[in-house]
Protein backbone atom coordinates (compact mmCIF):
# COMPACT_ATOMS: atom_id res chain seq x y z
CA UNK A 1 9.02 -3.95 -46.58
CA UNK A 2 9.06 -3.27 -42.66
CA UNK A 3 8.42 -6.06 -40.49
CA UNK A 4 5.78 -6.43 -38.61
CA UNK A 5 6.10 -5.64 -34.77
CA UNK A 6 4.98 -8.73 -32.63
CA UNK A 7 1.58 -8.41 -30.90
CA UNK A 8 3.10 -10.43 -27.51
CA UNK A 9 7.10 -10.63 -26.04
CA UNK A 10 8.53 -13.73 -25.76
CA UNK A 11 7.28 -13.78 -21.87
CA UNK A 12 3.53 -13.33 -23.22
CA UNK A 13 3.45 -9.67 -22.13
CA UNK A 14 1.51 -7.28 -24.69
CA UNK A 15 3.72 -4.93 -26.73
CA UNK A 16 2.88 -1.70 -26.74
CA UNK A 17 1.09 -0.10 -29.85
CA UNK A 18 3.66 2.26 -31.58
CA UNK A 19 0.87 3.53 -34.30
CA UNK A 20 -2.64 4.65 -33.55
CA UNK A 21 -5.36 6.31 -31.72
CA UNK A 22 -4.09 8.05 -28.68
CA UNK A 23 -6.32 6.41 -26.17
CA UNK A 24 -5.64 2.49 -27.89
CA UNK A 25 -1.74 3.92 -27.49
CA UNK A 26 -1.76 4.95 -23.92
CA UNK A 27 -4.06 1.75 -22.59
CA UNK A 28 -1.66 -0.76 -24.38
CA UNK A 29 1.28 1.03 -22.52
CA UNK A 30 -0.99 0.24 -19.54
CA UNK A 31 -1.43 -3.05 -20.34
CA UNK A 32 2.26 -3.95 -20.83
CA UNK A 33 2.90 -2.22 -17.46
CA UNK A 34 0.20 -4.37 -15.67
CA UNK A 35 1.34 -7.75 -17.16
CA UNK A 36 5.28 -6.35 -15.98
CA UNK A 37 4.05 -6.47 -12.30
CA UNK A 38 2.45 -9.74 -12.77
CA UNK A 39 5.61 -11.13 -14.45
CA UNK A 40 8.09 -10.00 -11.65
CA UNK A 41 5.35 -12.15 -8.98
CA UNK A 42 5.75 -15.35 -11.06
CA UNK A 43 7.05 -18.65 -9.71
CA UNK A 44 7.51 -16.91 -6.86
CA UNK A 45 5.71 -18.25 -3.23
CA UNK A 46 4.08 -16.69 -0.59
CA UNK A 47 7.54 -16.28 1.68
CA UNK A 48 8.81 -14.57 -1.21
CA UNK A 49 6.94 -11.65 -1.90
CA UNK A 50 7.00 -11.20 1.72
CA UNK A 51 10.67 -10.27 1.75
CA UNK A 52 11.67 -6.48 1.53
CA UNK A 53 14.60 -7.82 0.08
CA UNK A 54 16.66 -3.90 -0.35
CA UNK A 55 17.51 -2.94 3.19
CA UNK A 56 16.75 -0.59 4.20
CA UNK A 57 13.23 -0.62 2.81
CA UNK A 58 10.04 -2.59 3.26
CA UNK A 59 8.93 -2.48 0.63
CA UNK A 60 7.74 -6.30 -0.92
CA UNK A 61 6.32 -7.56 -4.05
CA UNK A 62 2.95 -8.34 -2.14
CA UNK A 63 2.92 -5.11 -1.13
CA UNK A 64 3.34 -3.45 -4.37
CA UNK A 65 1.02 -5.47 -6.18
CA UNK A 66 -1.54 -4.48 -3.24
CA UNK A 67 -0.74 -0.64 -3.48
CA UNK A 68 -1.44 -1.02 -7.06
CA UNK A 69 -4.92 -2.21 -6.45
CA UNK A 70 -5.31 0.70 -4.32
CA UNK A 71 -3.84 2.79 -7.00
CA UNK A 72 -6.45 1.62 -9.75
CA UNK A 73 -9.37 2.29 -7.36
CA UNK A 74 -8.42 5.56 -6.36
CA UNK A 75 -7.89 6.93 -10.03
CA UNK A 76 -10.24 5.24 -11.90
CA UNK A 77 -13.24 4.23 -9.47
CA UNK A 78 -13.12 7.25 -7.08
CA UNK A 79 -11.32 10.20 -9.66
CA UNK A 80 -12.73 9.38 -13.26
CA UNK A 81 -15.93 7.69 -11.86
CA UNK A 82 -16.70 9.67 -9.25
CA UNK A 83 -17.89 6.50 -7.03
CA UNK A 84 -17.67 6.33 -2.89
CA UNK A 85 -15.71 3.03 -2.22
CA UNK A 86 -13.65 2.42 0.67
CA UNK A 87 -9.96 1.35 0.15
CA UNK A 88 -9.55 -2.27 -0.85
CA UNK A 89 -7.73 -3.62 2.00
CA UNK A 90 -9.61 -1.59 4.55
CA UNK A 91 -9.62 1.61 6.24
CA UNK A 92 -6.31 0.47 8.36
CA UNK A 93 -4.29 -0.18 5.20
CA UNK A 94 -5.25 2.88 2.67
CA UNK A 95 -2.19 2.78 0.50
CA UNK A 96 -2.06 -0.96 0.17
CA UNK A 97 1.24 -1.39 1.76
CA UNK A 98 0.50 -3.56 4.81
CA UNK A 99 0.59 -7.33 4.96
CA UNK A 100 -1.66 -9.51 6.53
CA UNK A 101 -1.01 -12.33 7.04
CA UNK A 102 -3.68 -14.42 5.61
CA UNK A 103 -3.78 -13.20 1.92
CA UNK A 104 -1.12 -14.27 -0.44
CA UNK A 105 -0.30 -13.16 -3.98
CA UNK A 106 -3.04 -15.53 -5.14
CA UNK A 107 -5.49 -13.67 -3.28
CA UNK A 108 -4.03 -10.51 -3.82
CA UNK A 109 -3.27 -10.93 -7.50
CA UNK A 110 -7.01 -11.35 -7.76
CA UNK A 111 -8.57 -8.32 -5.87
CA UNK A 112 -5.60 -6.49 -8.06
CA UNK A 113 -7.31 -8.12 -11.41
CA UNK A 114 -10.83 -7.08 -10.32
CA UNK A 115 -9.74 -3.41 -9.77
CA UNK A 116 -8.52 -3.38 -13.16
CA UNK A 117 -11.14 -5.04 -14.53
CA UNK A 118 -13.75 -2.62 -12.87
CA UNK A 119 -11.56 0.25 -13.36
CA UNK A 120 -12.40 -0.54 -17.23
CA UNK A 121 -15.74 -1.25 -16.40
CA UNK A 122 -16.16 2.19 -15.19
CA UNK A 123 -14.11 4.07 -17.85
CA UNK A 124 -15.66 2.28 -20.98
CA UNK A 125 -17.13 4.78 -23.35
CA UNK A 126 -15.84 8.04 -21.82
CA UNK A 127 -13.28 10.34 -23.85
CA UNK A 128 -10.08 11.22 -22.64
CA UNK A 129 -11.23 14.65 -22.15
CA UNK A 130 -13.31 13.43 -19.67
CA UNK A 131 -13.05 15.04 -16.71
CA UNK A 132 -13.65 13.93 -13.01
CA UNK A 133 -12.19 15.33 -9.48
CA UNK A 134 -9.37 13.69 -7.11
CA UNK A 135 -11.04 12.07 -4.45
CA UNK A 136 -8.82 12.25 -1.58
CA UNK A 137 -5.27 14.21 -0.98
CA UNK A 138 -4.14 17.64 -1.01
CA UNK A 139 -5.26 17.99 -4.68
CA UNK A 140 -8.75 16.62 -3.31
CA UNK A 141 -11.42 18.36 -5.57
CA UNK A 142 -9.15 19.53 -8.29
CA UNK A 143 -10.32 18.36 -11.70
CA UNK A 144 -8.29 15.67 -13.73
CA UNK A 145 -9.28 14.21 -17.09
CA UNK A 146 -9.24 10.61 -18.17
CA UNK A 147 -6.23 11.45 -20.35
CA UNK A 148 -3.95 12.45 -17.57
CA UNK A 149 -5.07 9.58 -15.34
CA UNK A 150 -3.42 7.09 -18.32
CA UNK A 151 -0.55 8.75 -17.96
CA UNK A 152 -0.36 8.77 -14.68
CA UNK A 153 -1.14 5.36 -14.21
CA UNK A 154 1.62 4.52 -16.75
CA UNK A 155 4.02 6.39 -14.80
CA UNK A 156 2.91 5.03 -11.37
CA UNK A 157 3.55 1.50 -12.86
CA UNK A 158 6.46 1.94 -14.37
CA UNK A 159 8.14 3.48 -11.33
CA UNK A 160 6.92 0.69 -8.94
CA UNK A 161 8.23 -2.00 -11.56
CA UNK A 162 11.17 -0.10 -11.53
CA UNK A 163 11.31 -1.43 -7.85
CA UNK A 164 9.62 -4.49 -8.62
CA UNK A 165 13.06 -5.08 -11.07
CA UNK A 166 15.26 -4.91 -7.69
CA UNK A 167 13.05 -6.85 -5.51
CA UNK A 168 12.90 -9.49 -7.75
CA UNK A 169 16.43 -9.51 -8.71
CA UNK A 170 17.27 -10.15 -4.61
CA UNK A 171 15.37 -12.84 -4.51
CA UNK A 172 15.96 -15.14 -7.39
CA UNK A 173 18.22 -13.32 -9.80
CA UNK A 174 16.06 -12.78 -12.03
CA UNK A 175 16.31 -9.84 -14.23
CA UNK A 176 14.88 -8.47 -17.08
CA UNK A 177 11.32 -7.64 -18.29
């Protein structure tokens, strides 16, 4: 008899689904990805996820988890839902990227939550086949369906944990996850 595969890591992060239906598949690979980012910010303060800590870059922790914000509202507010919101951190700061210098990863952590949260909101009950146009860009207009947004999403978080990995690893020594 095969074991069965644990529903949470160790670290409380979701495991994927390795059986199933193809949607449930793809949104737990987007769920692990999510709870990655929010792993690599943990125990970490303010001052910390400040620091572009992999010269020459400036990229930060902050900022990434901010991008991603901007990331979910793009794809799944303005793409799939076809909805006319502004970007999350203003009209100065469209990808994210900037810091101000009043909102910390508690605040930030939150908006990042609620875009997620409404990002569901908005995509409960379509199919993947489901098709809405990119909002903004030099694809602007072009068709996309639900099912490639996943994916895309998946990849987009992957690759910034990816740098999450390194930033994190500069500042504490923390690795793994």
């Amino acid at each position: 008899m095969t074991p069965p595969v644990p529903q949470t890591l160790p670290d409380g992060r979701p495991v994927p689904l390795m059986t199933g239906e193809e949607r449930a598949v793809l949104e737990s690979w987007l769920a692990f990805h999510r709870a990655t980012l929010e792993l690599k910010c943990a125990g970490l303060d303010d001052a910390q996820v400040r620091t572009a800590s992999a010269a020459p870059s400036e990229l930060t922790l902050l900022g990434l988890v901010q991008h991603l914000a901007e990331v979910e509202r793009t794809w799944f507010q303005r793409a799939v839902g076809g909805l006319d919101v502004p970007p999350v951190f203003g009209p100065d700061n469209a990808t994210g990227y900037g810091l101000d210098p009043g909102r910390g990863i508690g605040d930030a952590l939150a908006v990042w939550r609620r875009e997620v949260a409404r990002g569901q909101e908005v995509c409960a009950g379509l199919s993947l086949e489901s098709v809405g146009r990119v909002a903004e860009g030099f694809m602007a207009g072009a068709e996309v369906a639900l099912r490639w947004v996943l994916v895309h999403l998946i990849e987009e978080y992957a690759r910034h944990n990816g740098h999450a990995d390194i930033l994190r690893e500069r500042l504490d020594g923390a690795t793994g996850a």
